[in-house]
Protein backbone atom coordinates (compact mmCIF):
# COMPACT_ATOMS: atom_id res chain seq x y z
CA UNK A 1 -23.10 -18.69 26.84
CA UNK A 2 -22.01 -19.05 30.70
CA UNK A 3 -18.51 -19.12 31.52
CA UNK A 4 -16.85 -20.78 34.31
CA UNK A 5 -13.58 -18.93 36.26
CA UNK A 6 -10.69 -20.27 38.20
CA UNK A 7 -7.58 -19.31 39.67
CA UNK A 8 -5.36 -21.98 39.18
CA UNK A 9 -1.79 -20.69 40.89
CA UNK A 10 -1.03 -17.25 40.07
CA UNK A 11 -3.30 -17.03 36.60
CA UNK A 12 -7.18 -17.51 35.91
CA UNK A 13 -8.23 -19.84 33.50
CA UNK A 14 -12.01 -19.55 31.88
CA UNK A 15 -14.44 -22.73 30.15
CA UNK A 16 -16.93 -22.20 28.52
CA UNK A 17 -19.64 -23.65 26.16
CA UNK A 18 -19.25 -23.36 21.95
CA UNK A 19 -22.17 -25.29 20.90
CA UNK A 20 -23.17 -28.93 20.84
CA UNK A 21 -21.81 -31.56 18.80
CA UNK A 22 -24.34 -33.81 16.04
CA UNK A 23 -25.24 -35.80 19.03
CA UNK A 24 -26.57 -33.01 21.08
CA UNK A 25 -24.06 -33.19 23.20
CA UNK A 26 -22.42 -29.84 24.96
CA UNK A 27 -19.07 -28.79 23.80
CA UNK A 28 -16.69 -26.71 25.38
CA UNK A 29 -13.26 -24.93 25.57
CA UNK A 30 -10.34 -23.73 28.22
CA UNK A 31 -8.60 -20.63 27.77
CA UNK A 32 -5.98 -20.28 30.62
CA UNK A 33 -3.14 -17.68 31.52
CA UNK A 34 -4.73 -14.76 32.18
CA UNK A 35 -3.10 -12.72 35.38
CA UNK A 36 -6.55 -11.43 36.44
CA UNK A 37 -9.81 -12.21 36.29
CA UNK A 38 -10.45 -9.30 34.44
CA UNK A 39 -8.62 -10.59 31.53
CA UNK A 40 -10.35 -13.66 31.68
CA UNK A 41 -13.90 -11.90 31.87
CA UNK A 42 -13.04 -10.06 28.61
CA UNK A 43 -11.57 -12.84 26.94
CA UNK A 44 -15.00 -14.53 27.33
CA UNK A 45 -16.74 -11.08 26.12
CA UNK A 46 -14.70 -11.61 23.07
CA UNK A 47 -15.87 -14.99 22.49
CA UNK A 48 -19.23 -14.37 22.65
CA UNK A 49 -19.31 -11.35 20.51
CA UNK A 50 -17.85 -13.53 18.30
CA UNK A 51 -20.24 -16.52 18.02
CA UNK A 52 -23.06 -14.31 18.03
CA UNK A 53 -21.44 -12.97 14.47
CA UNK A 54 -21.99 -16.97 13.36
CA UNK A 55 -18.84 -18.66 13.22
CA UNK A 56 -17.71 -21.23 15.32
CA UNK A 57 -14.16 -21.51 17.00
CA UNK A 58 -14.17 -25.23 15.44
CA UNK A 59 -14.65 -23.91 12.00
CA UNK A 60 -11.28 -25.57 11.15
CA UNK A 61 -11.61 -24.97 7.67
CA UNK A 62 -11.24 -20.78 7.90
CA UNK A 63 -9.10 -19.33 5.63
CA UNK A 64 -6.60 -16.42 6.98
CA UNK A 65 -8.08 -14.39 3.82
CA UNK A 66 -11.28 -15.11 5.68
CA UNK A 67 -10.09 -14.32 9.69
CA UNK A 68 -8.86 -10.98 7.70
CA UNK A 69 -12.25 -9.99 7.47
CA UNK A 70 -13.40 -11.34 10.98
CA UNK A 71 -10.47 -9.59 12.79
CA UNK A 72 -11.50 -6.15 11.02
CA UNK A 73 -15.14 -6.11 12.40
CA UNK A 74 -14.01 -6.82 15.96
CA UNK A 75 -10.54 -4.11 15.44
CA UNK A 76 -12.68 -1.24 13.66
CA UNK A 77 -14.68 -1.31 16.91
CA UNK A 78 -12.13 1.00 19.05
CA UNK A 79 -10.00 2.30 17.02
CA UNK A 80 -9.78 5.66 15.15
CA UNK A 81 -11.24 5.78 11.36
CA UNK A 82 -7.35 7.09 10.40
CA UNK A 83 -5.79 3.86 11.93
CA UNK A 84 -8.15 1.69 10.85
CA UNK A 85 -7.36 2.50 7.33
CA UNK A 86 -3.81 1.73 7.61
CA UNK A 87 -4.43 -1.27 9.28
CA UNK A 88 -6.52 -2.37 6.38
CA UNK A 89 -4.17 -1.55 3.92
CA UNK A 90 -1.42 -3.20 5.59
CA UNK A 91 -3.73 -6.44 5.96
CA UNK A 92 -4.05 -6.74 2.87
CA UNK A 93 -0.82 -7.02 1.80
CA UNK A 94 -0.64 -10.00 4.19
CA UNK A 95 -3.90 -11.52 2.61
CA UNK A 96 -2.17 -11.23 -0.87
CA UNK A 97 0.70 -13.12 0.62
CA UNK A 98 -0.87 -15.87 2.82
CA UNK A 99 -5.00 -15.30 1.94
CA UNK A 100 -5.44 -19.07 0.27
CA UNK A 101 -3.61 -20.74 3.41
CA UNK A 102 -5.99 -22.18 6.26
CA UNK A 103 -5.60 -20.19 9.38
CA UNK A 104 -4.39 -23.12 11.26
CA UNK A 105 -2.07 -24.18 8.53
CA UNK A 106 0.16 -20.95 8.52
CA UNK A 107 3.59 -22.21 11.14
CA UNK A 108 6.70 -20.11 11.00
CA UNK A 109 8.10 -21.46 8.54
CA UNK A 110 5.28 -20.11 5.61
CA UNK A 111 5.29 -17.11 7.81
CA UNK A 112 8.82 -16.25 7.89
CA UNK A 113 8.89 -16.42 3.51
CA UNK A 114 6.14 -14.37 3.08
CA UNK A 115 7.55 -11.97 5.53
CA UNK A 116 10.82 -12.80 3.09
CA UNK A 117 8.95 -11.88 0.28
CA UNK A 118 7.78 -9.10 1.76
CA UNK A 119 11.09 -7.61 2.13
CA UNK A 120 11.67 -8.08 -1.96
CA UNK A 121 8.88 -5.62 -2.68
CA UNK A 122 9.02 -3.07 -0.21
CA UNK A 123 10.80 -0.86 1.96
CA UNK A 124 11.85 -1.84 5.49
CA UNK A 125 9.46 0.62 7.70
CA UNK A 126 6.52 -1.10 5.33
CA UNK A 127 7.45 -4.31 5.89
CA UNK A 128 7.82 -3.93 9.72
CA UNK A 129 4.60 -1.91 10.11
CA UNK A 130 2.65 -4.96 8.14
CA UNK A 131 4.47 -7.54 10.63
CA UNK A 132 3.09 -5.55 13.47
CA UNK A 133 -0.56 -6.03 11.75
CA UNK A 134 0.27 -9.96 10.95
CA UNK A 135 0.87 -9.49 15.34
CA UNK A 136 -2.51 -8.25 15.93
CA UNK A 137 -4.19 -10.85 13.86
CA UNK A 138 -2.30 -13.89 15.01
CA UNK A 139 -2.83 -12.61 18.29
CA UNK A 140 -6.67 -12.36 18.14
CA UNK A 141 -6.58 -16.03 16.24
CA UNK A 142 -4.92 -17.35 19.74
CA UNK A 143 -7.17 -15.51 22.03
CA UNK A 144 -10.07 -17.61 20.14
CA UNK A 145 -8.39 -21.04 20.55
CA UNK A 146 -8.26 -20.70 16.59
CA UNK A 147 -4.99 -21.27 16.47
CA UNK A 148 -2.30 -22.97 19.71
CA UNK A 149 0.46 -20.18 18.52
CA UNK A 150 1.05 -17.42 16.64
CA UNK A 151 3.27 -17.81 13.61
CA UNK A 152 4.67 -14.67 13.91
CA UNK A 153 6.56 -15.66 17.64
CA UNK A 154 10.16 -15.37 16.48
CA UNK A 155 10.01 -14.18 13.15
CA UNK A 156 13.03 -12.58 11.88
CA UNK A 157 12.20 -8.93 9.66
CA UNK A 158 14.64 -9.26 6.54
CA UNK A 159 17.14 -6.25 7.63
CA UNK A 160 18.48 -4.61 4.57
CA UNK A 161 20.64 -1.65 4.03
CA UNK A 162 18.81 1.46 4.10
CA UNK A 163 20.35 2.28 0.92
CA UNK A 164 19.13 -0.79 -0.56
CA UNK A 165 15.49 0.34 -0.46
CA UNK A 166 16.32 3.55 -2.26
CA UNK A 167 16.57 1.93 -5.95
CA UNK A 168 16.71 4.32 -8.85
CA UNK A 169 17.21 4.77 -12.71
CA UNK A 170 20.26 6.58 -13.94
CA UNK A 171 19.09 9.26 -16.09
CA UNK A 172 20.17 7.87 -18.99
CA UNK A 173 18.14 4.52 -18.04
CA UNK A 174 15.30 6.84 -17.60
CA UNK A 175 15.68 8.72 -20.62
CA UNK A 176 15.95 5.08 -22.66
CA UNK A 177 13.04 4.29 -20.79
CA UNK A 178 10.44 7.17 -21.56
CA UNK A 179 11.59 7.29 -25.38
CA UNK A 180 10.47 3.35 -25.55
CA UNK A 181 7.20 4.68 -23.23
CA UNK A 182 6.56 7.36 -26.18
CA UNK A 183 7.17 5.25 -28.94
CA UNK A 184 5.75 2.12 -28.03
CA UNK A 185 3.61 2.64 -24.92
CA UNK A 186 0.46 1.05 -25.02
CA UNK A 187 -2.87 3.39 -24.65
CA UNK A 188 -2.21 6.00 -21.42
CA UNK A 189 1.68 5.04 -20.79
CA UNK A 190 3.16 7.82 -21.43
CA UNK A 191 1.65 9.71 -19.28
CA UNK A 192 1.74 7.85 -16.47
CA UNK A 193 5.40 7.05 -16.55
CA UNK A 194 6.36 10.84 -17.39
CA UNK A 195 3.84 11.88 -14.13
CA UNK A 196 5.71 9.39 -12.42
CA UNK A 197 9.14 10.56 -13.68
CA UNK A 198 8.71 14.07 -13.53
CA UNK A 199 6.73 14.85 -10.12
CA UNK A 200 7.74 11.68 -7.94
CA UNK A 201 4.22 10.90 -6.61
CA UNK A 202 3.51 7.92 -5.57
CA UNK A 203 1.85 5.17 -7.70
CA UNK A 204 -1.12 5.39 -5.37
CA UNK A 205 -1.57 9.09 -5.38
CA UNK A 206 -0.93 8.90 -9.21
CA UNK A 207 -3.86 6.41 -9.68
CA UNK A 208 -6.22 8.38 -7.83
CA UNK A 209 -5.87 11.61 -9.74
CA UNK A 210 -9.32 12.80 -11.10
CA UNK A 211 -9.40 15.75 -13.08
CA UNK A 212 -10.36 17.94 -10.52
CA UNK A 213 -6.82 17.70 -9.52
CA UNK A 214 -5.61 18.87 -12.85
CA UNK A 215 -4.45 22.36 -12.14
CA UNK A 216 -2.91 24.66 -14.60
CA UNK A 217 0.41 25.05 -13.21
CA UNK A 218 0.38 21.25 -11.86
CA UNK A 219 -1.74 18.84 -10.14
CA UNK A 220 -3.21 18.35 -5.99
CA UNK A 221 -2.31 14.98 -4.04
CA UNK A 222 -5.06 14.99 -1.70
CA UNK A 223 -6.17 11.01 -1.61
CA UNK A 224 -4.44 7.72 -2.69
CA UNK A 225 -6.34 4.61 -4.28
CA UNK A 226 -6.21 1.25 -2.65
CA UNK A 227 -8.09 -2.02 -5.34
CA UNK A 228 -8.22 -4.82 -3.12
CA UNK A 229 -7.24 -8.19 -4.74
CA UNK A 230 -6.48 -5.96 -7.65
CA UNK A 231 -9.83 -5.57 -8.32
CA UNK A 232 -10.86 -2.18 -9.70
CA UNK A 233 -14.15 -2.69 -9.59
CA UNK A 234 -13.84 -2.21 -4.99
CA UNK A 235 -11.55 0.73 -5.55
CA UNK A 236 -11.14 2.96 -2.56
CA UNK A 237 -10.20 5.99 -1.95
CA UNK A 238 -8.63 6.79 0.94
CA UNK A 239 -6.33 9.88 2.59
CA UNK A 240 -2.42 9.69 1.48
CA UNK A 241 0.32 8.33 3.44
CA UNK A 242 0.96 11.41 5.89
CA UNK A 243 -0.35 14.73 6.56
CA UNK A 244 2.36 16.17 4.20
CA UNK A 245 1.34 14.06 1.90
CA UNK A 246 -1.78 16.51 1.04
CA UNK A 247 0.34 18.79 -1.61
CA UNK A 248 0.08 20.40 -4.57
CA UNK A 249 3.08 19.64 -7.19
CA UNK A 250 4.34 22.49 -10.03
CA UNK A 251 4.45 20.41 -13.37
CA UNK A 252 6.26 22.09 -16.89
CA UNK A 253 4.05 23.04 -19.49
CA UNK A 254 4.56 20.00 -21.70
CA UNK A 255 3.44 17.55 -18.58
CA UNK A 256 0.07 19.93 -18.68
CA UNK A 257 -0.70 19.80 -22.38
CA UNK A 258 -0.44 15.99 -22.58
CA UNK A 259 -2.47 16.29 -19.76
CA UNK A 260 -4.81 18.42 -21.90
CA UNK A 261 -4.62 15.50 -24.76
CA UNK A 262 -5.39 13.16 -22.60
CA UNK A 263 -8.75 14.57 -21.54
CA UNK A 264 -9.80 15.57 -25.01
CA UNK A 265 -9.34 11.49 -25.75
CA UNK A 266 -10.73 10.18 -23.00
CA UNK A 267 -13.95 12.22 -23.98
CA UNK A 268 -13.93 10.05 -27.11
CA UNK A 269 -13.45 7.46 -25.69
CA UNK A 270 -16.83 7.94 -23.05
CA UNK A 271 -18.79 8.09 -26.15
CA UNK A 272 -17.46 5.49 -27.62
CA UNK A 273 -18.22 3.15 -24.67
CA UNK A 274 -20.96 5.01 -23.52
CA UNK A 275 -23.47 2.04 -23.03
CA UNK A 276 -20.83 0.67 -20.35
CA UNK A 277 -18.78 3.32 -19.02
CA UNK A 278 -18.93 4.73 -15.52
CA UNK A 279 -17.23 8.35 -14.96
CA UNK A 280 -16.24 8.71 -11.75
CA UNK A 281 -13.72 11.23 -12.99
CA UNK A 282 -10.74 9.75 -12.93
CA UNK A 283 -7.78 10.51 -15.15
CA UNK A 284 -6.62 7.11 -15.93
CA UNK A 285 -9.26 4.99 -16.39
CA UNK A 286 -9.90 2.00 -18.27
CA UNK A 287 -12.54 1.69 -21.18
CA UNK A 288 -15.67 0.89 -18.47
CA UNK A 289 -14.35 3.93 -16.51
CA UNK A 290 -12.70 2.14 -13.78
CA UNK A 291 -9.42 3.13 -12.53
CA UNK A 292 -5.92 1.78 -13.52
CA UNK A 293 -5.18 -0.90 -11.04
CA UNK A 294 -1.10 -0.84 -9.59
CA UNK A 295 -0.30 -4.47 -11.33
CA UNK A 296 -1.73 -3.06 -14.45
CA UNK A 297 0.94 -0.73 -14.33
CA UNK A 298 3.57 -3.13 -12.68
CA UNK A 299 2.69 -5.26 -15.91
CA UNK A 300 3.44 -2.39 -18.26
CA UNK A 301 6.24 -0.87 -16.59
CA UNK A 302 8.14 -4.48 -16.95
CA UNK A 303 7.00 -4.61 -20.62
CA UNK A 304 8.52 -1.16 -21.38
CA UNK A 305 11.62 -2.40 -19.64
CA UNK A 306 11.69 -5.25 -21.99
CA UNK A 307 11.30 -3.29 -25.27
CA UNK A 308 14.09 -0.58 -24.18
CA UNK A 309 16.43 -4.04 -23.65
CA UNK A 310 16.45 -2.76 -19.60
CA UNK A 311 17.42 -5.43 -17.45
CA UNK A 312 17.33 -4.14 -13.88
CA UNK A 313 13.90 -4.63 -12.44
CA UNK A 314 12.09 -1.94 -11.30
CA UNK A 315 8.78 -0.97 -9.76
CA UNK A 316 6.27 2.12 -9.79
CA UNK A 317 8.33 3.41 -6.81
CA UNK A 318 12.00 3.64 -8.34
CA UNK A 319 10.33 6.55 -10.27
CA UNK A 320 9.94 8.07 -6.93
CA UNK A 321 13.80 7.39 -5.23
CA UNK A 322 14.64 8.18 -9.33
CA UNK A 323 13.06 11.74 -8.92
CA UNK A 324 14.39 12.63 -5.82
CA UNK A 325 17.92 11.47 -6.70
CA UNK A 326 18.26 13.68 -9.79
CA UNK A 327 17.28 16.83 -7.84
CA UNK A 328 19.80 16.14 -5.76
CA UNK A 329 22.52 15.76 -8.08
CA UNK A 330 21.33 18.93 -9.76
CA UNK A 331 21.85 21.27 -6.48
CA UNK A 332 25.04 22.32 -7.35
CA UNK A 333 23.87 23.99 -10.53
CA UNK A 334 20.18 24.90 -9.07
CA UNK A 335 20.69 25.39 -5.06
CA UNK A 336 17.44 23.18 -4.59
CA UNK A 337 16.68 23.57 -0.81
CA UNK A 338 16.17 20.41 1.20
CA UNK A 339 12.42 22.07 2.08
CA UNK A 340 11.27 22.41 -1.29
CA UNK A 341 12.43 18.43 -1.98
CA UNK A 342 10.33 17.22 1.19
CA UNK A 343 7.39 19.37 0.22
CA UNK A 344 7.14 17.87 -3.42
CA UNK A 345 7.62 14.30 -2.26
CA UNK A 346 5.41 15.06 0.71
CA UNK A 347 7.54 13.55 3.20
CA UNK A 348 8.73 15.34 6.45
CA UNK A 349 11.69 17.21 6.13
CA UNK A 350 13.48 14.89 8.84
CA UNK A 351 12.17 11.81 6.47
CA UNK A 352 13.66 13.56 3.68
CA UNK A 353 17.10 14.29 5.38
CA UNK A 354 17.44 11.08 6.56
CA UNK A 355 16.94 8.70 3.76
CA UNK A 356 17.75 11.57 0.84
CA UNK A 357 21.19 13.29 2.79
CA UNK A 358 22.06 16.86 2.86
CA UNK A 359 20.44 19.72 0.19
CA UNK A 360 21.81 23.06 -0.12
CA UNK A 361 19.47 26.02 0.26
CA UNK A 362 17.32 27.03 -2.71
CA UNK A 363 13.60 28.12 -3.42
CA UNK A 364 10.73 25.62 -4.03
CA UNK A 365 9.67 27.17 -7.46
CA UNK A 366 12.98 25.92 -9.13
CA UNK A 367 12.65 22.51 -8.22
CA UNK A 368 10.22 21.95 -11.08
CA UNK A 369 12.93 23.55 -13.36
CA UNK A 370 15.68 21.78 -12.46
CA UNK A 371 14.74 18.44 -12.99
CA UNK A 372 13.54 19.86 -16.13
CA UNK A 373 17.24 21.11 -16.73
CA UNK A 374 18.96 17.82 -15.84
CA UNK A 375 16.77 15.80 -18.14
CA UNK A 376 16.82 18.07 -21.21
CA UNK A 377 19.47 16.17 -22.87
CA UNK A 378 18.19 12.56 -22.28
CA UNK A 379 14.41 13.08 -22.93
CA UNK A 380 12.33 15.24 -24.57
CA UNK A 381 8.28 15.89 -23.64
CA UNK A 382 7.21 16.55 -26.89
């Protein structure tokens, strides 16, 4: 495919061929704006990359779940394996937003609510980091005359208070809430929600948890599980969030021994389905072997809240700010340093001083205890 190059003022312009039309007939596209040459030259390298792949730049009918896909191949090219991996993740939070929409369909408008909605699930830095991904995409969509202008021009990121992200139970919510999880949790809820409760991983981390990671004293955080489209059956596993993130987190004795129970009937259950299911090890896993899925938990998390007559609504995550929170308001009593927090959660201690505020000084083995101590007379493990 030849290309054809002018200077038209101060910016190059570039047209070049895309095919023929039923009638044989050559068909062809202008790209202009480009302040060199240069730019112009690789715009057209693009291109042609491109429609060597097999899709057309008149293939009006692309869906942005779709482009997704197509923008990946051509971004994974350059970039590092670690960046990549975000971007993906971060993508797909877009495609679960805005997948079924035609590319050329999506204006500001539809842009600006799913950023909207965006902003109702997660935290701010999330929701900024997966408009700068929605940037790159739109971006690559104009540079193939796929779309005349990115949606994302002048879209506003819902600002909230930083406070506002940080959500949590009151212990005696949580305490309400684990009783109903013991009592009437369906198969695996328990132990999910106390994990959750009682070491502040995130739901992620928590999913990915194979029994390798099952320690005596506690268990390792050392990858997080992404199932696109919800589907378990394209699990990944990929690093965690941040380098701190790799961690290893002290658990009471009661956490391990329904740990212990939960092995001893997930080994029934194997035999019971063995015809069908696949170990790959993991903890909590479904009766084909398959991992727990986030909305599976989502779903049972808002059914718990139900039962225990909860009316907030909460996510996976609260458990998280929840966690944190409590071992703050026990420092008076434990002196739980501000180190020992940020290596449990895995965050940096700067992350952890500015979004959790000031810890006194303490030692990282009685963090465990402590939140042990504060919930004693709300909840009981056994």
């Amino acid at each position: 495919m030849k290309g054809y190059f002018r200077k038209r003022g101060k910016t190059w312009s570039v047209t070049y061929d895309v095919g023929v039309d039923k009638y044989g007939k050559r068909k062809q596209k202008s790209k202009g704006g480009f302040k060199t040459k240069r730019e112009a030259q690789e715009f057209l390298a693009e291109v042609q990359y491109d429609l060597k792949r097999g899709y057309t730049l008149e293939d009006s009918n692309m869906t942005f779940s779709d482009f997704i896909d197509e923008w990946y191949k051509w971004y994974i090219r350059d970039a590092k394996i670690g960046t990549t991996i975000t971007r993906k993740n971060e993508a797909e939070r877009l495609r679960n937003h805005l997948g079924n929409f035609k590319l050329n369909q999506i204006n500001h408008t539809i842009y600006q609510q799913a950023l909207d909605e965006l902003a109702n699930q997660y935290m701010y830095s999330t929701v900024k980091n997966t408009h700068s991904v929605a940037k790159l995409i739109f971006k690559y969509a104009e540079q193939l005359n796929l779309i005349k202008r990115s949606p994302t021009q002048f879209a506003k990121l819902p600002r909230k208070d930083e406070l506002d992200d940080l959500k949590f139970m009151e212990k005696d919510t949580l305490g309400i809430f684990l009783n109903a999880a013991k009592t009437h949790g369906l198969d695996q809820d328990y132990l999910i929600f106390v994990t959750l409760a009682y070491s502040g991983v995130r739901i992620g981390e928590l999913l990915a948890l194979k029994w390798d990671d099952i320690l005596e004293n506690g268990i390792r955080i050392d990858e997080t599980l992404h199932c696109p489209n919800n589907n378990a059956s394209n699990y990944q596993l990929t690093p965690p969030k941040t380098k701190t993130s790799y961690r290893t987190i002290e658990l009471d004795k009661e956490i391990m021994w329904l740990f212990e129970n939960q092995r001893k009937e997930q080994n029934e259950l194997k035999m019971m389905y063995r015809d069908v299911y696949q170990d790959d090890g993991f903890v909590f896993a479904k009766e084909d072997g398959k991992p727990f899925t986030k909305n599976k938990v989502q779903y049972r998390l808002k059914r718990l809240c139900k039962i225990a007559g909860i009316e907030e609504k909460y996510s996976p995550h609260h458990f998280r700010h929840t966690h944190v929170s409590l071992l703050i308001e026990s420092q008076k009593d434990n002196n739980v340093d501000i180190k020992a927090i940020a290596d449990r959660m895995g965050h940096s201690v700067m992350t952890t001083l500015k979004i959790y505020n000031h810890v006194t000084e303490g030692r990282k083995e009685e963090v465990s205890k402590s939140f042990k101590k504060i919930m004693k007379r709300h909840h009981q493990i056994l």
